[in-house]
C-alpha atoms as a PDB file:
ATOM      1  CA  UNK A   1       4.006   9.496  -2.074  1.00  0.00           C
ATOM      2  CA  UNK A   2       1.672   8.128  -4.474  1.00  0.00           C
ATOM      3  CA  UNK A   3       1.413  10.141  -7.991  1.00  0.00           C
ATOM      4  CA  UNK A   4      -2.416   8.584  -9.192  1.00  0.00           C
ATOM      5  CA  UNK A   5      -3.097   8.852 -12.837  1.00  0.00           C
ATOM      6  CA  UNK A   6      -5.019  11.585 -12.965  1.00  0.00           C
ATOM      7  CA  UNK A   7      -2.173  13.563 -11.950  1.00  0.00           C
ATOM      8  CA  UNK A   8      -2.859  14.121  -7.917  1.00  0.00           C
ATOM      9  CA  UNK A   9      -0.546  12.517  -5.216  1.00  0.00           C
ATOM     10  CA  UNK A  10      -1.349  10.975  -1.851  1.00  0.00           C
ATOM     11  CA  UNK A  11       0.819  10.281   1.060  1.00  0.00           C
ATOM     12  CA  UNK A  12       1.503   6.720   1.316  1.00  0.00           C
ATOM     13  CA  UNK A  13       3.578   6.752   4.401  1.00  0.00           C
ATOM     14  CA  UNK A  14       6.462   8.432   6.024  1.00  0.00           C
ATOM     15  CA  UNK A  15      10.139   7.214   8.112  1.00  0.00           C
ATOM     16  CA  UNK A  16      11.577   8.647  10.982  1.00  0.00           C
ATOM     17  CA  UNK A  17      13.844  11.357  10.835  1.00  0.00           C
ATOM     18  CA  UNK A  18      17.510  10.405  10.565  1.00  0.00           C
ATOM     19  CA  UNK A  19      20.003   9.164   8.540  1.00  0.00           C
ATOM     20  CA  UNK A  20      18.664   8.644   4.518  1.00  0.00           C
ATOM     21  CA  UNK A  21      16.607   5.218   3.705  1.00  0.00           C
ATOM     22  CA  UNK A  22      16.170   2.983   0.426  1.00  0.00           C
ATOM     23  CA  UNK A  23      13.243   0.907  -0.470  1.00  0.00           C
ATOM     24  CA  UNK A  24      14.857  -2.418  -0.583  1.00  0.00           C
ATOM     25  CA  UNK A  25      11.112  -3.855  -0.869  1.00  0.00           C
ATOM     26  CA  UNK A  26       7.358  -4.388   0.070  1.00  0.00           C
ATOM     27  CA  UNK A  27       5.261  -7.125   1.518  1.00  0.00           C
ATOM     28  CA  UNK A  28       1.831  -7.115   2.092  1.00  0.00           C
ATOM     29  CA  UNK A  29       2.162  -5.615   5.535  1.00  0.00           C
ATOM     30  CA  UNK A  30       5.508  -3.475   5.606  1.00  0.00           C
ATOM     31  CA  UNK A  31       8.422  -1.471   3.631  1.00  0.00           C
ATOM     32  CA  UNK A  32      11.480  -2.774   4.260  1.00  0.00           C
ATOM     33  CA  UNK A  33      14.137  -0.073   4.319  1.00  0.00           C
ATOM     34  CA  UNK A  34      17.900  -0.063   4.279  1.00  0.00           C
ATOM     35  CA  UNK A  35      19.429   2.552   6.343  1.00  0.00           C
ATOM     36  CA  UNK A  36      22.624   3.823   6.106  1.00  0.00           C
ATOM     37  CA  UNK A  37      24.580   4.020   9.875  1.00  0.00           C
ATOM     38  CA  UNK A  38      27.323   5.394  11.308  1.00  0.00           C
ATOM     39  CA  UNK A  39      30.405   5.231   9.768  1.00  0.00           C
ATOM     40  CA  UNK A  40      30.039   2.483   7.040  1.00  0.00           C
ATOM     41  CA  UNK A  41      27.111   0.440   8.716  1.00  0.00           C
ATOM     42  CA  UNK A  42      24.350  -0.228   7.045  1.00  0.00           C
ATOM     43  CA  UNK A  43      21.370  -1.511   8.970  1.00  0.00           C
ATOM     44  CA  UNK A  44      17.436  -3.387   7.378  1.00  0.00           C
ATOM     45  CA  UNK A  45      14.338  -1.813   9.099  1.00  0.00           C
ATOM     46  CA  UNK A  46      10.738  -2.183   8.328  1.00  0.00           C
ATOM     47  CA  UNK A  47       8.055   0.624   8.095  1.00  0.00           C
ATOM     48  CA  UNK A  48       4.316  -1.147   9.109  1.00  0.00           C
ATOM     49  CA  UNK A  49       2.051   0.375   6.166  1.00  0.00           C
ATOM     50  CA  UNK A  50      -1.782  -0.568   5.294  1.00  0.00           C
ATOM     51  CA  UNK A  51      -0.820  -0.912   1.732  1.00  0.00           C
ATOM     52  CA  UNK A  52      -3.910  -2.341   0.689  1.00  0.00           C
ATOM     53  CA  UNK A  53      -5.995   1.059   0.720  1.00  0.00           C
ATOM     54  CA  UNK A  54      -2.892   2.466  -1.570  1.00  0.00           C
ATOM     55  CA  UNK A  55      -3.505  -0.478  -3.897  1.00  0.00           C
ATOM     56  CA  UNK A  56      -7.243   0.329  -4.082  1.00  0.00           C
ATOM     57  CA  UNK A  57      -7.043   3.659  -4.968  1.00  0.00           C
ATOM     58  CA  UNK A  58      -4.411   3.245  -7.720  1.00  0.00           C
ATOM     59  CA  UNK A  59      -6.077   0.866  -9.114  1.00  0.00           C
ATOM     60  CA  UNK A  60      -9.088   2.494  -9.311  1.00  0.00           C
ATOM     61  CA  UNK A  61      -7.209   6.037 -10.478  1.00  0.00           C
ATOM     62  CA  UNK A  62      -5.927   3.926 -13.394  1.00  0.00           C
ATOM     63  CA  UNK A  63      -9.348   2.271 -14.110  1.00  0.00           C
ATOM     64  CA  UNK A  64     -11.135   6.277 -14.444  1.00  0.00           C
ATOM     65  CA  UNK A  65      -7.784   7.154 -16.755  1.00  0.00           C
ATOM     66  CA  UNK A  66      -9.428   4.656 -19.466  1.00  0.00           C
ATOM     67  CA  UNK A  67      -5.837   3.199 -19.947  1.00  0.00           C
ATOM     68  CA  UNK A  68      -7.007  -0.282 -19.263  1.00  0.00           C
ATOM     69  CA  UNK A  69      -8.505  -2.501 -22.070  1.00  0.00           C
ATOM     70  CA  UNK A  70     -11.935  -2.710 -22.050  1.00  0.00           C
ATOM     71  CA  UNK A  71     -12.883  -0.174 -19.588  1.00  0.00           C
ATOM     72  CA  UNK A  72     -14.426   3.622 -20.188  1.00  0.00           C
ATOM     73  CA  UNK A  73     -13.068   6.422 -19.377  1.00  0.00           C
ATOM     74  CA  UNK A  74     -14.353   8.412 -16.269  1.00  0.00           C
ATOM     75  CA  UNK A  75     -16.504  11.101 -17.851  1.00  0.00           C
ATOM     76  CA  UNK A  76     -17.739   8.304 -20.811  1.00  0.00           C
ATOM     77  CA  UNK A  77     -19.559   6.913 -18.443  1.00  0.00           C
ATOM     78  CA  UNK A  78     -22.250   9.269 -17.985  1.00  0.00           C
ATOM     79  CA  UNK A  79     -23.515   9.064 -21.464  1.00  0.00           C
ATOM     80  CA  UNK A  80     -21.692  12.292 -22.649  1.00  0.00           C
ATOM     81  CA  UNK A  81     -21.491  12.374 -26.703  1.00  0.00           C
END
């Protein structure tokens, strides 16, 4: 789940049904997860995600928040006094 800055989520992605997962990381084409097994096993899978499009519209949620330097706020930009 992705929590933008103006306060509304989007689903990012979702894993399989099963036994609990932990974001061990993310490269430009996956989420690699550890899984825990049976017994004490513990097994590294990877989740294919487009994680590009997520990037995109974070970035551009953060950019209409006005948090950045330099940049206007989302309803500045029509003018409003």
């Amino acid at each position: 789940m992705l929590l933008r800055w103006d306060g509304a989520s989007a689903k990012v992605g979702s894993y399989a049904a099963g036994q609990p997962a932990v974001l061990l990381g993310a490269l430009a084409d996956r989420l690699v997860l550890l899984r825990s097994g049976a017994g004490r096993q513990a097994a590294v899978s990877t989740r294919m995600t487009a994680l590009l499009p997520i990037l995109v519209q974070a970035w551009a949620s953060l950019a209409s928040s006005g948090l950045l330097p330099g940049v206007l706020p989302a309803n500045d930009l029509c003018g409003s006094a």
